[in-house]
C-alpha atoms as a PDB file:
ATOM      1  CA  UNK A   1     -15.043 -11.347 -16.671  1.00  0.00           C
ATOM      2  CA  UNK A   2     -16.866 -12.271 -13.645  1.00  0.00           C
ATOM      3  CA  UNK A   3     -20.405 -10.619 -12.912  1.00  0.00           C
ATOM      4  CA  UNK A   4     -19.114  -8.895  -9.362  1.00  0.00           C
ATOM      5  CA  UNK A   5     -15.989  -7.249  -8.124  1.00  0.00           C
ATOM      6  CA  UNK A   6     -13.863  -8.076  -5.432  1.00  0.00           C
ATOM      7  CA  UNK A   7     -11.920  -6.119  -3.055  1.00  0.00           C
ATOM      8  CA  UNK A   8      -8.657  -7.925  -2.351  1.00  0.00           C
ATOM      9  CA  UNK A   9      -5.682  -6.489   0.032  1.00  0.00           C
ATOM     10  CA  UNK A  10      -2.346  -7.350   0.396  1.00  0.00           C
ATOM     11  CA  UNK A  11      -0.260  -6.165   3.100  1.00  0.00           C
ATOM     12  CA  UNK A  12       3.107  -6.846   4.171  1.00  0.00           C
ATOM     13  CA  UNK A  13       6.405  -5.167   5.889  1.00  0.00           C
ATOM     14  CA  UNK A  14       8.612  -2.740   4.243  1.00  0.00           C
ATOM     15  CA  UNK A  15      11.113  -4.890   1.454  1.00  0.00           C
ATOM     16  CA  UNK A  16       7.775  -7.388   0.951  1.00  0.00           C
ATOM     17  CA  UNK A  17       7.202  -6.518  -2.605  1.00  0.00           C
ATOM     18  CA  UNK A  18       4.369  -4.568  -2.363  1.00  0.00           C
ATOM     19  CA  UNK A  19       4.418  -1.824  -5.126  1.00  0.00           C
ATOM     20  CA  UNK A  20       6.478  -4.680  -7.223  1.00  0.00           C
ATOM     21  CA  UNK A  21       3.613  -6.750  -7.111  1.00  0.00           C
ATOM     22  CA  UNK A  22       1.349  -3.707  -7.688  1.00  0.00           C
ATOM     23  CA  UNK A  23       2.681  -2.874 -11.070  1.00  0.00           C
ATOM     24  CA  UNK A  24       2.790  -6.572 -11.892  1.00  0.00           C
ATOM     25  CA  UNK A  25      -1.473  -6.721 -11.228  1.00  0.00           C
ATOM     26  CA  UNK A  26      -1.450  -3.533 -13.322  1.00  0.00           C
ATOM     27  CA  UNK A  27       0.491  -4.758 -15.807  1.00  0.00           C
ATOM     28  CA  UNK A  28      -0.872  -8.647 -15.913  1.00  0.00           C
ATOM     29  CA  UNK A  29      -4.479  -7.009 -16.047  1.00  0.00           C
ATOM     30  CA  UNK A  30      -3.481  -4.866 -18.906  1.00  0.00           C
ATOM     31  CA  UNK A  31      -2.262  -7.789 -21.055  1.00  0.00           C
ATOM     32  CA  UNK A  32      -5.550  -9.671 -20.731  1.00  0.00           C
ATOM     33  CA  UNK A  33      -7.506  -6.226 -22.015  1.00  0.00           C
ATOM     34  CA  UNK A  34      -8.863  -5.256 -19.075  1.00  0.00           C
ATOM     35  CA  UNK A  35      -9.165  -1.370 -18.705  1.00  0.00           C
ATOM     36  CA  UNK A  36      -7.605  -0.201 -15.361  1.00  0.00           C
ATOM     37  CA  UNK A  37      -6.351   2.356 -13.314  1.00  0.00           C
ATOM     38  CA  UNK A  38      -3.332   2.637 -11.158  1.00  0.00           C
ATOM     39  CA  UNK A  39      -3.713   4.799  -8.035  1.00  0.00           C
ATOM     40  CA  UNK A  40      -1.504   5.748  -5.167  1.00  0.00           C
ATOM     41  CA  UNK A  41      -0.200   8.269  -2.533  1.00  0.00           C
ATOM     42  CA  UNK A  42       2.630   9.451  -1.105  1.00  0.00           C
ATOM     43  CA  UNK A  43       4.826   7.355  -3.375  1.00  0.00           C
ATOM     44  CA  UNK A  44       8.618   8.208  -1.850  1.00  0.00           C
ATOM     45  CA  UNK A  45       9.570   9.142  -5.533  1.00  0.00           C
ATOM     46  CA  UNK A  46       7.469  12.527  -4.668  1.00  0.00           C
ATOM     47  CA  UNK A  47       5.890  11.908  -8.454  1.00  0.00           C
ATOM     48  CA  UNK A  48       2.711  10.892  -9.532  1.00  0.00           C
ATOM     49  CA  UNK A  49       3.706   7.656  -9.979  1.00  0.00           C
ATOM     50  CA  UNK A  50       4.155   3.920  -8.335  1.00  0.00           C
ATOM     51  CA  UNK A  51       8.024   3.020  -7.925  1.00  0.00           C
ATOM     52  CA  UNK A  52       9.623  -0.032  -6.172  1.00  0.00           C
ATOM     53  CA  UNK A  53      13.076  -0.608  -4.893  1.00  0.00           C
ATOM     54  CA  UNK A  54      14.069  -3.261  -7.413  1.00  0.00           C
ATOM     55  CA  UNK A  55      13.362   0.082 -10.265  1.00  0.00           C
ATOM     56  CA  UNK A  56       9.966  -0.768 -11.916  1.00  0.00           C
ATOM     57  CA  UNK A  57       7.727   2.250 -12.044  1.00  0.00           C
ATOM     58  CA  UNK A  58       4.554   3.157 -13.633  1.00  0.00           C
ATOM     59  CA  UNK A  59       2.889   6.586 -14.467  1.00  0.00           C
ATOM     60  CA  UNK A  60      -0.306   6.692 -11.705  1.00  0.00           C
ATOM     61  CA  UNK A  61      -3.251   8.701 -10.748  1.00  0.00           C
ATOM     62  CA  UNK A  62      -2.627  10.331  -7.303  1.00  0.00           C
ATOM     63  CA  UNK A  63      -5.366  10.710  -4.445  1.00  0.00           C
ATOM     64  CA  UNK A  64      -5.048  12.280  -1.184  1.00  0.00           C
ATOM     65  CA  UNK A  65      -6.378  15.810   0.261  1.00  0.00           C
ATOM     66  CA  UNK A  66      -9.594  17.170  -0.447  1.00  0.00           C
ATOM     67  CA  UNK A  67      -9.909  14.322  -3.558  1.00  0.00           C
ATOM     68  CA  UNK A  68     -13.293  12.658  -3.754  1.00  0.00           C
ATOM     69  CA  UNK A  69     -12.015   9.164  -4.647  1.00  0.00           C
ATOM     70  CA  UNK A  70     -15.326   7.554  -5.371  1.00  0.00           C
ATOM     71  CA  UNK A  71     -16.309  10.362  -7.790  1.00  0.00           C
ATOM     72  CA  UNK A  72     -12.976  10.580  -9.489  1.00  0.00           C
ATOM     73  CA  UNK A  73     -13.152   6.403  -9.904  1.00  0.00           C
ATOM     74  CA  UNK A  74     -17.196   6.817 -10.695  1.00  0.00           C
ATOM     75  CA  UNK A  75     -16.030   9.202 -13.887  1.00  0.00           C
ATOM     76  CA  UNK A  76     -13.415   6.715 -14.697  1.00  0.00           C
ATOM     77  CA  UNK A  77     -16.055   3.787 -14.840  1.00  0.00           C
ATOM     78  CA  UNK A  78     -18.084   5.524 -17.021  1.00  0.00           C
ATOM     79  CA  UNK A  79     -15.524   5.482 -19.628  1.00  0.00           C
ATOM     80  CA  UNK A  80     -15.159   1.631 -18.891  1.00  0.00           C
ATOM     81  CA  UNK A  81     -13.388   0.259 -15.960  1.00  0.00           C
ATOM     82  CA  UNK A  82     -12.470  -3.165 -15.146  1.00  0.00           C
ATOM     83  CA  UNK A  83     -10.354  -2.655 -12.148  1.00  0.00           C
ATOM     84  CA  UNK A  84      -8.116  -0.229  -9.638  1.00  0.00           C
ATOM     85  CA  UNK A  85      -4.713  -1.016  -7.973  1.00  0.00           C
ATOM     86  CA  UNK A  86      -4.134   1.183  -5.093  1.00  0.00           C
ATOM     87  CA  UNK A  87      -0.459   1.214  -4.072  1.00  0.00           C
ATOM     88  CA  UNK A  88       0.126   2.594  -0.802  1.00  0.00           C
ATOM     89  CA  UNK A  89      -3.011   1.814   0.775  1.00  0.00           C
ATOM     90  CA  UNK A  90      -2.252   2.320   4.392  1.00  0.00           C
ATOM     91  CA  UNK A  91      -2.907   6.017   3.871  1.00  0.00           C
ATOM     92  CA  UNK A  92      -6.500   5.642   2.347  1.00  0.00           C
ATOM     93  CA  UNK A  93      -9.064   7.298   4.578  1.00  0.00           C
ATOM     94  CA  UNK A  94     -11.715   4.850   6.254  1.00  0.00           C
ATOM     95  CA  UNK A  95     -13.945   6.922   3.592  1.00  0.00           C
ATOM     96  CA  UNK A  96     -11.706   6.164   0.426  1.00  0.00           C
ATOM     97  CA  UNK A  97     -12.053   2.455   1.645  1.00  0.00           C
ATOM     98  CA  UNK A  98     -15.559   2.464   1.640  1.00  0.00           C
ATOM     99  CA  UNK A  99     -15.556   4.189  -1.780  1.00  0.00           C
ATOM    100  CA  UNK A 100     -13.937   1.377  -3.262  1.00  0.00           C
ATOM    101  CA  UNK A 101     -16.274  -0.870  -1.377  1.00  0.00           C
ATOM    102  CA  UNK A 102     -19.375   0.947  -3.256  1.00  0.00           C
ATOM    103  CA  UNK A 103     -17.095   0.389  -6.425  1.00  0.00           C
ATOM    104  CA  UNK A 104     -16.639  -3.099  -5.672  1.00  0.00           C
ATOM    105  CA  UNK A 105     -20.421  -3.774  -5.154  1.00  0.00           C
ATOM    106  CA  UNK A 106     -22.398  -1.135  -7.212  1.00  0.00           C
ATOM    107  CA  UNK A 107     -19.751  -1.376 -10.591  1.00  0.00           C
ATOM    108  CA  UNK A 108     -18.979  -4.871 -10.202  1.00  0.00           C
ATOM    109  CA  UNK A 109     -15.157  -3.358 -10.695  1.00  0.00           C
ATOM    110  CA  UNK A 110     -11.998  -5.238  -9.475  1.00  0.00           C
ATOM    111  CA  UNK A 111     -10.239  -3.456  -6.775  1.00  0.00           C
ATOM    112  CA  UNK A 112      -6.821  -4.601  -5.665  1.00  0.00           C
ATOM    113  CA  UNK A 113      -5.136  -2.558  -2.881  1.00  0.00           C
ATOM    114  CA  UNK A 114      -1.393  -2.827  -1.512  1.00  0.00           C
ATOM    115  CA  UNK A 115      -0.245  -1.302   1.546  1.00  0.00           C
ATOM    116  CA  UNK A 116       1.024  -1.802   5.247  1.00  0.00           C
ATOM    117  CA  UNK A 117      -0.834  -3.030   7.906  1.00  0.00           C
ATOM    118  CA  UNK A 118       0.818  -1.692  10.970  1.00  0.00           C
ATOM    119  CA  UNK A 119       2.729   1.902  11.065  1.00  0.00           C
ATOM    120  CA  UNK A 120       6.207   2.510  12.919  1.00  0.00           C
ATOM    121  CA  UNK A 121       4.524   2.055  16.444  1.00  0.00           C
ATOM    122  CA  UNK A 122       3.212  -0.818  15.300  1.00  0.00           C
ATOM    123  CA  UNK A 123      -0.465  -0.032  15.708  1.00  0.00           C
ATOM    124  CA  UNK A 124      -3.132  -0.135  12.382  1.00  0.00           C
ATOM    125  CA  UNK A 125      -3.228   2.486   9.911  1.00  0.00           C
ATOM    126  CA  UNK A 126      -7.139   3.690   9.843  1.00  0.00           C
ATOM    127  CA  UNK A 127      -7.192   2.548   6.187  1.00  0.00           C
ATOM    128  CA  UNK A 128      -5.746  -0.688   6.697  1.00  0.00           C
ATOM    129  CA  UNK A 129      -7.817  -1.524   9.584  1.00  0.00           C
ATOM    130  CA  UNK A 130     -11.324  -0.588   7.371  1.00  0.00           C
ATOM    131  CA  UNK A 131      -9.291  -2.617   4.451  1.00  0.00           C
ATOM    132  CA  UNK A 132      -9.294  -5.738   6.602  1.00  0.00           C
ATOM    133  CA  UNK A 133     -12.709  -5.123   8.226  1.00  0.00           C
ATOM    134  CA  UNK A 134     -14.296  -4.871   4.044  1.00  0.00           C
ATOM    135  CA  UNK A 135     -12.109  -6.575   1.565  1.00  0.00           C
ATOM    136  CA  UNK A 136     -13.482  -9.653  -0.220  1.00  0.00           C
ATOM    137  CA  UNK A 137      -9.750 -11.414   0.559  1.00  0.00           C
ATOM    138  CA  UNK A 138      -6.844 -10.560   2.555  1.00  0.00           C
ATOM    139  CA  UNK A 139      -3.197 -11.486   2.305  1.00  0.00           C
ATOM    140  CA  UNK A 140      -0.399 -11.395   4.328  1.00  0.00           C
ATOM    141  CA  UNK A 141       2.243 -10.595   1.337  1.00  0.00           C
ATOM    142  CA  UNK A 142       4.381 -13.927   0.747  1.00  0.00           C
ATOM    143  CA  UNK A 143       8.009 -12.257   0.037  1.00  0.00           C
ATOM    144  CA  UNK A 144      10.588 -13.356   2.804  1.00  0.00           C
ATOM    145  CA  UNK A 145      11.477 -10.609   5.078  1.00  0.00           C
ATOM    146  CA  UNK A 146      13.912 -11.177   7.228  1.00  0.00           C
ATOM    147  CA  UNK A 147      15.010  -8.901  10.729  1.00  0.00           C
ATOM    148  CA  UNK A 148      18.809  -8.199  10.570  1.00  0.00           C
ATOM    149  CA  UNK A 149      18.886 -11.221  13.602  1.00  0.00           C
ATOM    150  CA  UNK A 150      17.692 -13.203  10.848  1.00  0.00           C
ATOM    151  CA  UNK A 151      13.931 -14.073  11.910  1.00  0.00           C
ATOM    152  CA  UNK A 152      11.324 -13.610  10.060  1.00  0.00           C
ATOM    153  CA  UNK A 153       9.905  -9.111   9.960  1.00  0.00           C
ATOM    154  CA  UNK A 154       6.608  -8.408   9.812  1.00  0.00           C
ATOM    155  CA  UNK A 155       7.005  -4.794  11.809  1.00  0.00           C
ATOM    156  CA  UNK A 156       8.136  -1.267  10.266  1.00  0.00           C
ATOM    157  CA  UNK A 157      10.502   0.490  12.535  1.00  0.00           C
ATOM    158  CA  UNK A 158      11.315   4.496  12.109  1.00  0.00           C
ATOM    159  CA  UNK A 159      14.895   4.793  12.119  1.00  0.00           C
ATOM    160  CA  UNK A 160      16.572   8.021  12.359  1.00  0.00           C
ATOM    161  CA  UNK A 161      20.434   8.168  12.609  1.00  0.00           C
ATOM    162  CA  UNK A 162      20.514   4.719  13.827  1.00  0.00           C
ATOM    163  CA  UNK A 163      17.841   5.334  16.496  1.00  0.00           C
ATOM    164  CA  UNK A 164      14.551   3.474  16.321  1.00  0.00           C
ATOM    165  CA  UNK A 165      11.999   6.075  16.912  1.00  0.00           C
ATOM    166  CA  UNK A 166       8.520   6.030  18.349  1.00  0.00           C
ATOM    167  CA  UNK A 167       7.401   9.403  17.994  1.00  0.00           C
ATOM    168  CA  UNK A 168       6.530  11.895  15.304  1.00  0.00           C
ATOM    169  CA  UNK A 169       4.180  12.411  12.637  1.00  0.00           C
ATOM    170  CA  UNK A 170       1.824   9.318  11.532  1.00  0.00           C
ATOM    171  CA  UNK A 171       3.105   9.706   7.828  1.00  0.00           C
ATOM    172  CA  UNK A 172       6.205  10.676   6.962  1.00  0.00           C
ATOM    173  CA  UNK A 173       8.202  10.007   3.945  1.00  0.00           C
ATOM    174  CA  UNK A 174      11.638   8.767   4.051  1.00  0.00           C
ATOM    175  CA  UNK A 175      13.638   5.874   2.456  1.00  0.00           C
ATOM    176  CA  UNK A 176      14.749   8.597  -0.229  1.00  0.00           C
ATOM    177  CA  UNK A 177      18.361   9.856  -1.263  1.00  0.00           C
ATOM    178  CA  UNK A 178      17.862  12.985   0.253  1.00  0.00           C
ATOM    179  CA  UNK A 179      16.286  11.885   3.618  1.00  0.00           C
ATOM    180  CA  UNK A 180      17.994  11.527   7.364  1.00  0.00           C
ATOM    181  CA  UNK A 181      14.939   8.539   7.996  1.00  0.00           C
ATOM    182  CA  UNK A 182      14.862   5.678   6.913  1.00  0.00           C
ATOM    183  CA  UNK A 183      12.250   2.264   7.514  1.00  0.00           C
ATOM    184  CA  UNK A 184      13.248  -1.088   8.729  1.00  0.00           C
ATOM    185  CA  UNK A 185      11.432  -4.361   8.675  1.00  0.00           C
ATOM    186  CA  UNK A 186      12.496  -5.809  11.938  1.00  0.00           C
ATOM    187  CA  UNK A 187      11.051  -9.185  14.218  1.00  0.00           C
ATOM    188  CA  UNK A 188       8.728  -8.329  17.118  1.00  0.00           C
ATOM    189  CA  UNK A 189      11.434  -8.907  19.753  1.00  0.00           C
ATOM    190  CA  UNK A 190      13.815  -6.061  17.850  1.00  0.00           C
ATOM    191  CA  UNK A 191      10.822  -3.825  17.165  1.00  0.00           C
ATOM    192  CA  UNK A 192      10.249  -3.677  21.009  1.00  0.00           C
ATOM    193  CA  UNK A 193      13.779  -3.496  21.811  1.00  0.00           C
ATOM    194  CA  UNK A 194      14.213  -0.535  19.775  1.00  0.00           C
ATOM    195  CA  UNK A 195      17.375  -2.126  17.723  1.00  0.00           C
ATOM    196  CA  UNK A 196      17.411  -1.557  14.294  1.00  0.00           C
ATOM    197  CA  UNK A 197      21.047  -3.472  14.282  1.00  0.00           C
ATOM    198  CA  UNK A 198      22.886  -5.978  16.166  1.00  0.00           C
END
């Protein structure tokens, strides 16, 4: 175990293998006895837990409103902590980021955190923006994502009946069985366009 922690983000597009490669940290840090915690928000299974498309999920600790991350991660690390994975990271407050910053530095506690960079209008989340101003390492998320034109996606379009939308609420939820929106990875040039199909 190293002497300091690190605070390392991963971002990528919708379909990149975010939350896969969430539960495998979790899991990978697990097997080598290392006492974690998994942590997310807004996870579009509604539950307090981390799911991915390809149907790996793992029971997690849920943050959001009113919840004073550093204190409820300070308790944790009292207990013995090696490291957090934050799924969903995009929707951390500039606050919760610079809670797991103190973490990082004043508990010497790993901190992996997995989330989008952009939203659907393609501008920053606050809490990715602070993640990429503070994080020890960042990294643009290797899986290939590709537009439906077949170049590479790095942007998350709103899509609702078809139509690429650029207005609304910041966060909403969709993606789920029960839900009229939906996300797309698309290229820059069909982000702009507005065409979530050819």
């Amino acid at each position: 175990m190293t002497a300091f922690g690190r605070l390392i983000f991963y971002h990528g597009p919708m379909g990149a293998g975010k939350s896969t490669f969430a539960l495998q940290t979790h899991f990978n840090q697990g097997q080598q006895g290392r006492r974690g915690v998994l942590i997310t928000t807004l996870d579009r299974s509604g539950e307090p837990r981390v799911t991915s498309r390809i149907g790996l999920a793992a029971d997690a600790v849920v943050f959001g409103d009113g919840v004073d991350l550093h204190a409820v991660l300070t308790a944790r690390a009292r207990d013995g902590l090696d490291y957090v994975v934050c799924d969903e990271a995009q929707f951390l407050t500039t606050d919760d980021v610079e809670a797991l910053a103190r973490l990082v530095d004043d508990a010497a506690i790993d901190v992996f955190a997995f989330g989008l960079l952009t939203d659907f209008r393609s501008v920053l989340f606050p809490g990715s923006a602070r993640l990429v101003e503070l994080a020890d390492e960042v990294h643009r998320m290797q899986a290939i994502v590709l537009c439906w034109c077949g170049r590479p996606a790095f942007l998350n379009a709103r899509v609702i009946d078809g139509v690429v939308v650029r207005s609304g609420e910041l966060v909403a939820v969709g993606d789920t069985d029960d839900a009229p929106m939906m996300y797309r990875a698309l290229c820059r040039r069909h982000h702009r366009d507005g065409r979530a199909a050819g």
